[in-house]
Protein backbone atom coordinates (compact mmCIF):
# COMPACT_ATOMS: atom_id res chain seq x y z
CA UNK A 1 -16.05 12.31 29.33
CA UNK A 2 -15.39 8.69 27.11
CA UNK A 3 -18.00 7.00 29.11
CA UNK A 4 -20.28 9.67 27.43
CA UNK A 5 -18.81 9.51 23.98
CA UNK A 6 -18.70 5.83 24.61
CA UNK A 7 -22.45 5.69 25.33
CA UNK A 8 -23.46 7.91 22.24
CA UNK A 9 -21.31 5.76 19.96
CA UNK A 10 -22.77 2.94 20.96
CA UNK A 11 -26.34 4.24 20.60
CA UNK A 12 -25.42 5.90 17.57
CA UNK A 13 -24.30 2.35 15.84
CA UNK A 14 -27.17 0.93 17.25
CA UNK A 15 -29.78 3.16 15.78
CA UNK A 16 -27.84 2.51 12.29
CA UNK A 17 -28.18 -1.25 13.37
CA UNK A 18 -31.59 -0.78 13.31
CA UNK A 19 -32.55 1.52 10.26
CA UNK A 20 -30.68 -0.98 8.09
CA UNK A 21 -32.11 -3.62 10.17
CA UNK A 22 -28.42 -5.43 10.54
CA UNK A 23 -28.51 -8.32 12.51
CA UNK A 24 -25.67 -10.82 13.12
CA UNK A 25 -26.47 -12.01 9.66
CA UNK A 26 -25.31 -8.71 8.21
CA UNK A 27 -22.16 -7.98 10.57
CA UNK A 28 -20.79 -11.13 9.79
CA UNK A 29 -21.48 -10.62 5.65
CA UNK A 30 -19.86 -7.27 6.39
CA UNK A 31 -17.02 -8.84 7.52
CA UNK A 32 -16.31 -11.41 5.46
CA UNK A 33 -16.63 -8.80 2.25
CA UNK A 34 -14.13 -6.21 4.05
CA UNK A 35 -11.69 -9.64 4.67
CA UNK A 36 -11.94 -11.01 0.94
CA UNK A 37 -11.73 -7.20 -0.10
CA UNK A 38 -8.21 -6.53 1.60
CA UNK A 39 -7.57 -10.39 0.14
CA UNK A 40 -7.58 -9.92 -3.30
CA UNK A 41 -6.52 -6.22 -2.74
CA UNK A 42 -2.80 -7.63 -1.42
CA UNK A 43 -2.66 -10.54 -4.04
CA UNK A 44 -3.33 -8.30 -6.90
């Protein structure tokens, strides 16, 4: 049963990986705007 949702997850973020064509390049971007997001969030 979670191998299964596992598996569908996991195609399911890679299909979105590939209609918004997000490489490494765009996970890491991602990342770094989420971090500097919650940065300034808890220093405001």
């Amino acid at each position: 049963m979670l191998l299964v949702v596992t598996k569908s997850f996991t195609v399911s973020i890679i299909k979105l990986m590939a209609n918004y064509k997000v490489g490494q390049n765009g996970i890491n971007n991602f990342k770094s705007t989420i971090c500097s997001n919650l940065w300034s969030n808890r220093w405001r």
